[in-house]
C-alpha atoms as a PDB file:
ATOM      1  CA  UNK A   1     112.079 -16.605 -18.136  1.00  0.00           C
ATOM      2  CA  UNK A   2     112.287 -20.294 -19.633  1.00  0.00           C
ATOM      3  CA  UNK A   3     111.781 -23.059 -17.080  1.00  0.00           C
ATOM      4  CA  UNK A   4     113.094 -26.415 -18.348  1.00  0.00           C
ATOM      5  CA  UNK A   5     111.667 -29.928 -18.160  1.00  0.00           C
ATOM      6  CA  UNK A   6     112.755 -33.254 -18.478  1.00  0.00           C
ATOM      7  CA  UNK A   7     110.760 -36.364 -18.796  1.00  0.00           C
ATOM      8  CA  UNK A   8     112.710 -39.739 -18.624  1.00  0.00           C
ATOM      9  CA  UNK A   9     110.570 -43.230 -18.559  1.00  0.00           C
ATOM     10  CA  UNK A  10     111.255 -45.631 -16.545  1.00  0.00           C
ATOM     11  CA  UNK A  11     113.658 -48.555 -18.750  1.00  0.00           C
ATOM     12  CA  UNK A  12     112.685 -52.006 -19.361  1.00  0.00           C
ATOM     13  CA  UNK A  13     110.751 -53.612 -16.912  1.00  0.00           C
ATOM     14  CA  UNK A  14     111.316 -57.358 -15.466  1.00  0.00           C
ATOM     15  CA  UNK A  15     108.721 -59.346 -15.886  1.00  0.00           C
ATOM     16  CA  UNK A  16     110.185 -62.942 -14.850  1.00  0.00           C
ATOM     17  CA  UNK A  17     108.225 -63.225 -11.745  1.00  0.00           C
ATOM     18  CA  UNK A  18     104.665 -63.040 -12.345  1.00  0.00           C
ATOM     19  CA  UNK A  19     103.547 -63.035  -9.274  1.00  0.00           C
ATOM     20  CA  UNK A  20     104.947 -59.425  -7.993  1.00  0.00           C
ATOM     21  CA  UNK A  21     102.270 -56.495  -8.316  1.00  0.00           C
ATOM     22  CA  UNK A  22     103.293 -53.871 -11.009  1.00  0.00           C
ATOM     23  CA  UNK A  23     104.504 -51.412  -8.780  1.00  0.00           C
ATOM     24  CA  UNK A  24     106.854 -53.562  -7.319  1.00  0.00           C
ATOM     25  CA  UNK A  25     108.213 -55.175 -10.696  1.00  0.00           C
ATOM     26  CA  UNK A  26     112.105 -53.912 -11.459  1.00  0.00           C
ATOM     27  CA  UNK A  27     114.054 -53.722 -14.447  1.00  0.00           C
ATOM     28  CA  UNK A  28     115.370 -56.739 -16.202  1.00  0.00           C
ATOM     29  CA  UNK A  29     119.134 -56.691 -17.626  1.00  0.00           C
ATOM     30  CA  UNK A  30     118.370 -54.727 -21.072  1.00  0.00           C
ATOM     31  CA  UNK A  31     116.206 -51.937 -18.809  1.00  0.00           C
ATOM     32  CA  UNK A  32     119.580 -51.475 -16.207  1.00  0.00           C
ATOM     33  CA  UNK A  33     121.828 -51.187 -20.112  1.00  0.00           C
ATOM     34  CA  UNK A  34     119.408 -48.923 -21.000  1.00  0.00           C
ATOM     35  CA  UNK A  35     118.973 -46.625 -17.443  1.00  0.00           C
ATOM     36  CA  UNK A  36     122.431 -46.427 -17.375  1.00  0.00           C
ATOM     37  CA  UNK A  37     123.251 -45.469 -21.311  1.00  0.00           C
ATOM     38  CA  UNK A  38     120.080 -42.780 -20.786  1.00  0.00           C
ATOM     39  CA  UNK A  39     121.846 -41.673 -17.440  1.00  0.00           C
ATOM     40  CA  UNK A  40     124.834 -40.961 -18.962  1.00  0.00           C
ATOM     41  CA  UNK A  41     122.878 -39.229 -21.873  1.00  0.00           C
ATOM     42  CA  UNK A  42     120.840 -36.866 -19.796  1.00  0.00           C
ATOM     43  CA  UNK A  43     124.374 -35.939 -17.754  1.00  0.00           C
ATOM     44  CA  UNK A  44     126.451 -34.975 -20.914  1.00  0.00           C
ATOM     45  CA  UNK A  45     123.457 -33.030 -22.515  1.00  0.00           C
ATOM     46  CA  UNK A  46     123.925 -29.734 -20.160  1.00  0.00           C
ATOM     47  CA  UNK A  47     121.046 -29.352 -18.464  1.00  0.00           C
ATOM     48  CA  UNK A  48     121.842 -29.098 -14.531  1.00  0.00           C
ATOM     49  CA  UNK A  49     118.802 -30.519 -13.138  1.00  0.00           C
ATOM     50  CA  UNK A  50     117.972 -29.096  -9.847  1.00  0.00           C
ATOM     51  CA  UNK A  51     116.084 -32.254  -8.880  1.00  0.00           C
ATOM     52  CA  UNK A  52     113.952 -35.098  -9.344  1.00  0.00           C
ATOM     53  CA  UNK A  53     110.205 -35.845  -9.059  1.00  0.00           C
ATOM     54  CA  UNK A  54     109.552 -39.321  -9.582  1.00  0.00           C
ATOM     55  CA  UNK A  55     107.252 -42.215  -9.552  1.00  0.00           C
ATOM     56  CA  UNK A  56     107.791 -44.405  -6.194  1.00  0.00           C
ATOM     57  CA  UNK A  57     107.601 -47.429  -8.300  1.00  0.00           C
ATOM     58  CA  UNK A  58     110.396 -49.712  -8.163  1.00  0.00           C
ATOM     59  CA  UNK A  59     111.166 -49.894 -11.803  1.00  0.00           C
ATOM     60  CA  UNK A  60     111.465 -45.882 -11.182  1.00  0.00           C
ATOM     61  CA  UNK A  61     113.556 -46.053  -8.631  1.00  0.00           C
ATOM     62  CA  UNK A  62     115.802 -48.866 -10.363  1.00  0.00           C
ATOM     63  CA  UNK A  63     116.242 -46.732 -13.462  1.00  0.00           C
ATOM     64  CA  UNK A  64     117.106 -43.855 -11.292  1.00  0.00           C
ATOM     65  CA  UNK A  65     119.678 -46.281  -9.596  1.00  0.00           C
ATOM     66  CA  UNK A  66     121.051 -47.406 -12.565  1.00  0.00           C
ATOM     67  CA  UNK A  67     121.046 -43.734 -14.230  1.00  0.00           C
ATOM     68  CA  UNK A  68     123.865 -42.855 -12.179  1.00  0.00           C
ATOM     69  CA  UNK A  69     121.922 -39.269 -11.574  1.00  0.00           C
ATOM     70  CA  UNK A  70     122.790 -38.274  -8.689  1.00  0.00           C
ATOM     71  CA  UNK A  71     120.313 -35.268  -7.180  1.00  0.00           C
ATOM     72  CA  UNK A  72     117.535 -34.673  -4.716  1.00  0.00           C
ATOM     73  CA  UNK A  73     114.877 -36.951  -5.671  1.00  0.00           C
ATOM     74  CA  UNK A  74     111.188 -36.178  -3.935  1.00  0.00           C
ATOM     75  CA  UNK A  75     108.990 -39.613  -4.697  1.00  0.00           C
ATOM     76  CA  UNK A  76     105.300 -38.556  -5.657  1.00  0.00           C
ATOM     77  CA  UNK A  77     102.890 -41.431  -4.880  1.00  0.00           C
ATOM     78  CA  UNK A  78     100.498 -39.740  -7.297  1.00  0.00           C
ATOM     79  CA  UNK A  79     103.040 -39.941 -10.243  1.00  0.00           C
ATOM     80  CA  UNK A  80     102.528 -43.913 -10.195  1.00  0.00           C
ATOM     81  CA  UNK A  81     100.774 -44.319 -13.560  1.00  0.00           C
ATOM     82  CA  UNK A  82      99.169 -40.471 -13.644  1.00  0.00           C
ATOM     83  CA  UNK A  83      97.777 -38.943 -16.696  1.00  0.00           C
ATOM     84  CA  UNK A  84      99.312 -35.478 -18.063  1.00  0.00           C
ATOM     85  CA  UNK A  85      96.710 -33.725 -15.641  1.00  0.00           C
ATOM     86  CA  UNK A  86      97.929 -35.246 -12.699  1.00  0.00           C
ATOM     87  CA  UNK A  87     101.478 -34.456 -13.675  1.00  0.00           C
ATOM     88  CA  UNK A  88     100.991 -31.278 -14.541  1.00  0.00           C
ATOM     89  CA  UNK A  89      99.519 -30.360 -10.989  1.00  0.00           C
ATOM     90  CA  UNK A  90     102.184 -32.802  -9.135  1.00  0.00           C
ATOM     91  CA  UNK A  91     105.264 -29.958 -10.634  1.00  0.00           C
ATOM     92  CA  UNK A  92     103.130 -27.320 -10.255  1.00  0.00           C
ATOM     93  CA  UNK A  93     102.797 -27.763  -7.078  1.00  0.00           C
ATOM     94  CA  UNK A  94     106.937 -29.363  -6.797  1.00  0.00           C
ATOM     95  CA  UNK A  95     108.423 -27.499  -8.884  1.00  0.00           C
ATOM     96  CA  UNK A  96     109.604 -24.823  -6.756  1.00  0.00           C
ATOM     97  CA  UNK A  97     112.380 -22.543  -7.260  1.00  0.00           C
ATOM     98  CA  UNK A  98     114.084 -24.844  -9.854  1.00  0.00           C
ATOM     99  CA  UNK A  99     114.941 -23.884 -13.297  1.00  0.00           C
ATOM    100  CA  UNK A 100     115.058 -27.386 -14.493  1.00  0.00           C
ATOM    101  CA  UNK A 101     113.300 -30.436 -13.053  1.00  0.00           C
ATOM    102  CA  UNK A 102     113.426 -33.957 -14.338  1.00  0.00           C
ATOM    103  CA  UNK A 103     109.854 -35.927 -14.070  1.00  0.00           C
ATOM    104  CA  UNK A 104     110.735 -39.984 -14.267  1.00  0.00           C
ATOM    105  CA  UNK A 105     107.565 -42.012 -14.297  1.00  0.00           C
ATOM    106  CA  UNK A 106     105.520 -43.453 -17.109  1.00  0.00           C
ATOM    107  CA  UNK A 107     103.007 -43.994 -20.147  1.00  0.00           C
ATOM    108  CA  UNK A 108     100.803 -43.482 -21.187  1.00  0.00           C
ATOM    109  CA  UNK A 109     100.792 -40.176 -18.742  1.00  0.00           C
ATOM    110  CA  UNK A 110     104.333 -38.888 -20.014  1.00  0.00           C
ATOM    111  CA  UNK A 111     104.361 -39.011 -23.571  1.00  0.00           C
ATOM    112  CA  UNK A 112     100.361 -37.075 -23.218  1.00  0.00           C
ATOM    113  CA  UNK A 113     102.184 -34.537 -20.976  1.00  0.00           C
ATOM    114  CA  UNK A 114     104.983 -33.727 -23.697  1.00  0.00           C
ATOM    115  CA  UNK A 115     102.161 -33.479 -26.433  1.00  0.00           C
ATOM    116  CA  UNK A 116      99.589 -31.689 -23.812  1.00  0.00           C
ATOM    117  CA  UNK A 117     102.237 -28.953 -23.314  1.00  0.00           C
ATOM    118  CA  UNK A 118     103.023 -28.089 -26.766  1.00  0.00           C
ATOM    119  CA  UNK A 119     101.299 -25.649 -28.843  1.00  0.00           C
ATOM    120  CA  UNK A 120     100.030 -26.305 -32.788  1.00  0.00           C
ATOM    121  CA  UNK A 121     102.409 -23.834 -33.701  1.00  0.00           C
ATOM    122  CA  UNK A 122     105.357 -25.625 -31.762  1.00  0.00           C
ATOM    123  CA  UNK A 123     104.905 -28.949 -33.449  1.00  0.00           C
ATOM    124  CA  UNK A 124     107.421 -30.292 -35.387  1.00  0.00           C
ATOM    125  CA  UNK A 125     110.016 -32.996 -36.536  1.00  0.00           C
ATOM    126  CA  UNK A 126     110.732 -34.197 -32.511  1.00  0.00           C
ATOM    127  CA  UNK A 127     107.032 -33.647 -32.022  1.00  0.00           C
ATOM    128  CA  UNK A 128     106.086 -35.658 -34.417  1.00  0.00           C
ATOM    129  CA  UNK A 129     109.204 -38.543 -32.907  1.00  0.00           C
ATOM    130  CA  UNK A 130     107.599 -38.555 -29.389  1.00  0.00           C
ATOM    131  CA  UNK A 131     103.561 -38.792 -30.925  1.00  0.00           C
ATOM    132  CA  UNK A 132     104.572 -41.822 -32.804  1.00  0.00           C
ATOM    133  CA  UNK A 133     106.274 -43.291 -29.452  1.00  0.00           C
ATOM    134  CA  UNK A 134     107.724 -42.839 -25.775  1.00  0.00           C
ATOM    135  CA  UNK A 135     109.434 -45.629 -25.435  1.00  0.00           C
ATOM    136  CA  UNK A 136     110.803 -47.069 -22.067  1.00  0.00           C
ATOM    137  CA  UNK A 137     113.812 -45.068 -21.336  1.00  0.00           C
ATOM    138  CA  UNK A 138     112.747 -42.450 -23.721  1.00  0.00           C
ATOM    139  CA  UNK A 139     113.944 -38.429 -22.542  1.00  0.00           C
ATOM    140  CA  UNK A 140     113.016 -35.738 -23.545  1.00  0.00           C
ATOM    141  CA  UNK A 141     113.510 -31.921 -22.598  1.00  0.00           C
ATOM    142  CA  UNK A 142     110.590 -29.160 -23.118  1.00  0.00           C
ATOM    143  CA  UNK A 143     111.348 -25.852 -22.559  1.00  0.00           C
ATOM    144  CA  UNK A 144     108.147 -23.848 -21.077  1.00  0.00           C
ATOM    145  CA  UNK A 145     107.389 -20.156 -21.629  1.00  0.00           C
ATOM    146  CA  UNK A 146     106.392 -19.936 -18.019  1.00  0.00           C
ATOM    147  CA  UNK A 147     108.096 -18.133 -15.219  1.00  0.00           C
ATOM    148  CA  UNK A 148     106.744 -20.027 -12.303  1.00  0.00           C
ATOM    149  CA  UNK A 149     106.177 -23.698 -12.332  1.00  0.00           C
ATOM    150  CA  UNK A 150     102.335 -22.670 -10.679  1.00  0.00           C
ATOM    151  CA  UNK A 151     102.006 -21.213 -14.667  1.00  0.00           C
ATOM    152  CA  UNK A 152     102.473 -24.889 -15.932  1.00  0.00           C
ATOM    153  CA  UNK A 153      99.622 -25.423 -18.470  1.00  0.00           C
ATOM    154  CA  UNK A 154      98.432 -26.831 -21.894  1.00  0.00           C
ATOM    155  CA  UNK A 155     100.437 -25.136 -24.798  1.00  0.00           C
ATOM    156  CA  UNK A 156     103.366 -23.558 -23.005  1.00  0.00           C
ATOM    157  CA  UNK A 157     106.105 -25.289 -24.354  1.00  0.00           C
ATOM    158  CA  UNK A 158     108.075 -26.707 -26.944  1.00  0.00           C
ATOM    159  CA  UNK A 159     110.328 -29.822 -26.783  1.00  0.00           C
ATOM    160  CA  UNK A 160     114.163 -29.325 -27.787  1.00  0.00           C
ATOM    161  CA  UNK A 161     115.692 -32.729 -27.582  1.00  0.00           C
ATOM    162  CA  UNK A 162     114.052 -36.576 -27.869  1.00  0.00           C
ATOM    163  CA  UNK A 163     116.402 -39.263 -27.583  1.00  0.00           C
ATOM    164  CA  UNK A 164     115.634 -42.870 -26.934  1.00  0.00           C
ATOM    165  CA  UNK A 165     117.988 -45.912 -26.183  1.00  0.00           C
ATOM    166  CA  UNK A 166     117.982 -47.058 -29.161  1.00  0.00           C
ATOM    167  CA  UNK A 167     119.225 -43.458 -30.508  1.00  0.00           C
ATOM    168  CA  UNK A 168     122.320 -43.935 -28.552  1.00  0.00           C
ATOM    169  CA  UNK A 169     122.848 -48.123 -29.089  1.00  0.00           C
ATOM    170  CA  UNK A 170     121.470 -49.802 -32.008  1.00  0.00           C
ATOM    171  CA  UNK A 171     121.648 -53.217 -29.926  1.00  0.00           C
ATOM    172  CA  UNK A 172     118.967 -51.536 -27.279  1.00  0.00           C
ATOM    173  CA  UNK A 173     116.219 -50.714 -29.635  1.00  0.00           C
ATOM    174  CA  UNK A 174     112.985 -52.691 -30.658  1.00  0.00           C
ATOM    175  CA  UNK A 175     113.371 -56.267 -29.622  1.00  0.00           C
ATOM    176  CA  UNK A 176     112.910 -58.930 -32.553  1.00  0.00           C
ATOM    177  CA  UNK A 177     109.806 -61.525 -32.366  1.00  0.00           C
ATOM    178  CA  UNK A 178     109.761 -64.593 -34.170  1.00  0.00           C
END
């Protein structure tokens, strides 16, 4: 049995008032274009996602809003800003009886889950995409040799897709300084 997971980042985060803590900062315009465009993204790729553990920050929850995805959604206050060993024991312990669940929370915990979970002898050319950087809005989609989500661990799986904003609209990738 394969189970499937999905790891979207929250988009682009607003940082025009300063004086907000950082779980309560939201998306500014580019990271609502960008929630929705991945939304639409992770909805025509084929996976039907049986639900949704996410970060109970707001910029989560706004680029869930703005994905358009429209599933159970269980908020984990221990996803806000967790490392891949936190993660891993948050779906392990949510991941139920679903085939596929989508994680939506952030770095660096994310992108160290996706590499955590993937053997030497799965890496390759996506890999190699998601080491160099998990960008906000970034998804990607590891499949896991494991039968039960309570099997989650280190080296069970290998990631099948990668796609970032910018992979979809040119106008939504790295922002120009100077």
């Amino acid at each position: 049995m394969v189970k499937l997971l999905g790891l979207l980042r929250h988009a682009k985060s607003d940082w025009d008032d300063l004086s907000k803590r950082d779980f309560d900062r939201g998306l500014n315009k580019r990271g609502r274009r960008g929630a929705a465009l991945m939304g639409s993204h992770i909805l025509d790729h084929g996976v039907a996602w049986k639900k949704i553990v996410a970060s109970p920050a707001e910029r989560v929850k706004c680029t869930l809003e703005s994905s358009g995805l429209a599933m159970p959604i269980e908020f984990e206050t221990g996803a806000y800003l967790a490392d891949s060993a936190c993660l891993q024991q948050i779906l392990r312990e949510q991941g139920g009886d679903a085939d596929a669940v989508l994680l939506a929370a952030h770095n660096p915990g994310l992108q160290e889950l996706a590499l955590d979970l993937v053997p030497p002898e799965n890496e390759d050319k996506l890999f190699d995409e998601v080491m160099a950087k998990y960008p906000t809005a970034a998804f990607a989609v590891i499949e896991l040799a494991i039968d039960d989500w309570e099997d989650l661990a280190p080296g069970t799986g290998k990631i099948v897709h990668f796609a970032r904003p910018r992979d979809l609209d040119p106008e939504l990738g790295p922002e120009k300084v100077g």
